[in-house]
Protein backbone atom coordinates (compact mmCIF):
# COMPACT_ATOMS: atom_id res chain seq x y z
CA UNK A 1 -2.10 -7.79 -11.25
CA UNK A 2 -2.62 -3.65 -11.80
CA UNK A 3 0.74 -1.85 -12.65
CA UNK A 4 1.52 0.90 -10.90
CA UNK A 5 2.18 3.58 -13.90
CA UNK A 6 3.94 6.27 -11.58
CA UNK A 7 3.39 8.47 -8.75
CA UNK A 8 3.65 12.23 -7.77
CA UNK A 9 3.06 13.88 -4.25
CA UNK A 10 -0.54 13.26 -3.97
CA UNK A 11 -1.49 10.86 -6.94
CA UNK A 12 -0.96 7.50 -7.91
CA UNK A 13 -1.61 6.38 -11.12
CA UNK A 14 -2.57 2.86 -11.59
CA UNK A 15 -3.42 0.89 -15.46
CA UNK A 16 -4.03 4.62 -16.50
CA UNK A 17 -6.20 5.54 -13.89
CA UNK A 18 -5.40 8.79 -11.29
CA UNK A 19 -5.84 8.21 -7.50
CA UNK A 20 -4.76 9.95 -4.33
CA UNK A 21 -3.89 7.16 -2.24
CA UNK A 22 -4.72 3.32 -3.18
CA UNK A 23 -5.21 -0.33 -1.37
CA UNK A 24 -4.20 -2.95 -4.04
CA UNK A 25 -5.40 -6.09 -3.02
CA UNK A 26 -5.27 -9.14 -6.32
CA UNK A 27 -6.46 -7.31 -9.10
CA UNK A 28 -8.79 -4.82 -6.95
CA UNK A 29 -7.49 -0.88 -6.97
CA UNK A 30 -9.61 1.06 -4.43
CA UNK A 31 -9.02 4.51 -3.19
CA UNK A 32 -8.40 4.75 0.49
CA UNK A 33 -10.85 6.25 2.99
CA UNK A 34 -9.16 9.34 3.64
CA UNK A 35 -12.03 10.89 5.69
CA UNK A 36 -12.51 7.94 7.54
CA UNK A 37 -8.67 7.72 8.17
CA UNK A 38 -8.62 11.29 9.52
CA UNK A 39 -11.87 10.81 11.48
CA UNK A 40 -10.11 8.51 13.43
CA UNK A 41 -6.23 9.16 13.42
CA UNK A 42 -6.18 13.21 12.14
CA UNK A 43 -4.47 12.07 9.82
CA UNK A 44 -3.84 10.00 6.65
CA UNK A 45 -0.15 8.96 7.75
CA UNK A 46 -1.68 5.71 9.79
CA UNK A 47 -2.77 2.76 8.55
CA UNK A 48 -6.13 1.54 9.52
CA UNK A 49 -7.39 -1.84 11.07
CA UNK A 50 -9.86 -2.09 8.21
CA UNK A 51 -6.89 -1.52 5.75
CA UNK A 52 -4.54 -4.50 7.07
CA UNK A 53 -7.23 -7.17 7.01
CA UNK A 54 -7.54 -5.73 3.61
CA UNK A 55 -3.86 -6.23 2.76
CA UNK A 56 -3.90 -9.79 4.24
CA UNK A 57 -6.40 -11.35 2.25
CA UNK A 58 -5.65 -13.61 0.05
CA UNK A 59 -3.07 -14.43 1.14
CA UNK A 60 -0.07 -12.52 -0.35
CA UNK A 61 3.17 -13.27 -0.72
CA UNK A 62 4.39 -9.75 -0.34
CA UNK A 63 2.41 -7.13 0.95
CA UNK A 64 4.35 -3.72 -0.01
CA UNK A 65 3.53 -0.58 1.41
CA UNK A 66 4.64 2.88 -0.09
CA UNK A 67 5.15 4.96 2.91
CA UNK A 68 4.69 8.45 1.12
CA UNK A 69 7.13 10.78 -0.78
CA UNK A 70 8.95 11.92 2.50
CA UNK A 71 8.29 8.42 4.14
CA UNK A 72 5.99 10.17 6.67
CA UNK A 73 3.29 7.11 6.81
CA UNK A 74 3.21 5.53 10.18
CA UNK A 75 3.60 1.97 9.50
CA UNK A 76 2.63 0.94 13.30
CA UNK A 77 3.69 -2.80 15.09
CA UNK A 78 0.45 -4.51 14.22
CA UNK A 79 1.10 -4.94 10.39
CA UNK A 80 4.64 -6.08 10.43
CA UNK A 81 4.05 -8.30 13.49
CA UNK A 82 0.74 -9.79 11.70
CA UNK A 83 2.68 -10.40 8.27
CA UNK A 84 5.63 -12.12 10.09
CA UNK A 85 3.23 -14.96 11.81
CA UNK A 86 1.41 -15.77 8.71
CA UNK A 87 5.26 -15.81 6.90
CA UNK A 88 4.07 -12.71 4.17
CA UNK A 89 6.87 -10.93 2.93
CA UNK A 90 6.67 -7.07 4.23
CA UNK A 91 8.58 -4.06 1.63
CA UNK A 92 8.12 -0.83 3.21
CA UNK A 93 9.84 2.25 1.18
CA UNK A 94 9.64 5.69 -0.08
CA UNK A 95 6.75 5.57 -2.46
CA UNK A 96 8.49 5.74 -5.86
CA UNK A 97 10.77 2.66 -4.71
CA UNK A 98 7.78 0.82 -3.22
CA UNK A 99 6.07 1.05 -6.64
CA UNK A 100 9.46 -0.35 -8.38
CA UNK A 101 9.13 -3.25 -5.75
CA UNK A 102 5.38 -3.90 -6.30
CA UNK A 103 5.61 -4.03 -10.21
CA UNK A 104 8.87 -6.32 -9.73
CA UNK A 105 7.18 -8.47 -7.42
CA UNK A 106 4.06 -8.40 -10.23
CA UNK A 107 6.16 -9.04 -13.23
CA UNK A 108 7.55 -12.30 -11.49
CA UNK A 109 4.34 -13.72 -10.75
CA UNK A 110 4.29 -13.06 -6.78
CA UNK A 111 0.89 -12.06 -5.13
CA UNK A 112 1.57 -8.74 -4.11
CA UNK A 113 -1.03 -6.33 -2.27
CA UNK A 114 0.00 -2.57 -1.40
CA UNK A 115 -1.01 0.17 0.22
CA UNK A 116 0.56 3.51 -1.72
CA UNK A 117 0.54 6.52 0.46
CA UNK A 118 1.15 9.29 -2.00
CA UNK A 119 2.07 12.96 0.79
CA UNK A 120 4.48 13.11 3.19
């Protein structure tokens, strides 16, 4: 599993590596398709369709999802509702505390998968 190193408004920094936002799915870090994101919702504070199937595979046993530095990132019905039936454990939080959770969740050997919003 990556460790989250720490976060700032706007970056993410992940095993030493800077990102703006990031899907963490296993041991993959990818960046998240912020221009496809605000093609579609205006914005970057939605999640996209593309992104949950993302953060179900796997399965995980906790999917955690940093929700930006002001908590600004629409979480939306479809993810919680989708993690419930298949019995995934859902942490939404403030960025900074959703990283705590993730690398908790890591260090005791849980699959985790995230998405870390890093503005608003």
């Amino acid at each position: 599993m990556p460790h989250i190193d720490s976060t700032k408004f706007g970056e993410v920094t992940v095993g030493k590596i800077r990102y703006r936002q990031v899907i963490i799915t296993g041991d993959t870090v990818t960046e998240r398709e912020y221009d496809r994101l605000v093609g579609i919702f205006g914005t970057s504070h939605r999640i996209g369709d593309w992104e949950i199937e993302e953060l179900l595979k796997g399965p995980p046993d906790t999917i955690v999802i940093g929700t930006g530095q002001e908590g600004r990132l629409d979480v939306g019905p479809e993810l919680p509702a989708r993690a419930r039936d298949k019995k995934i454990e859902l942490v939404t939080a403030l960025t900074p505390e959703a990283i705590k959770a993730y690398n908790a969740k890591a260090r005791e050997g849980r699959r985790v998968n995230a998405l870390i919003h890093t503005t608003c």
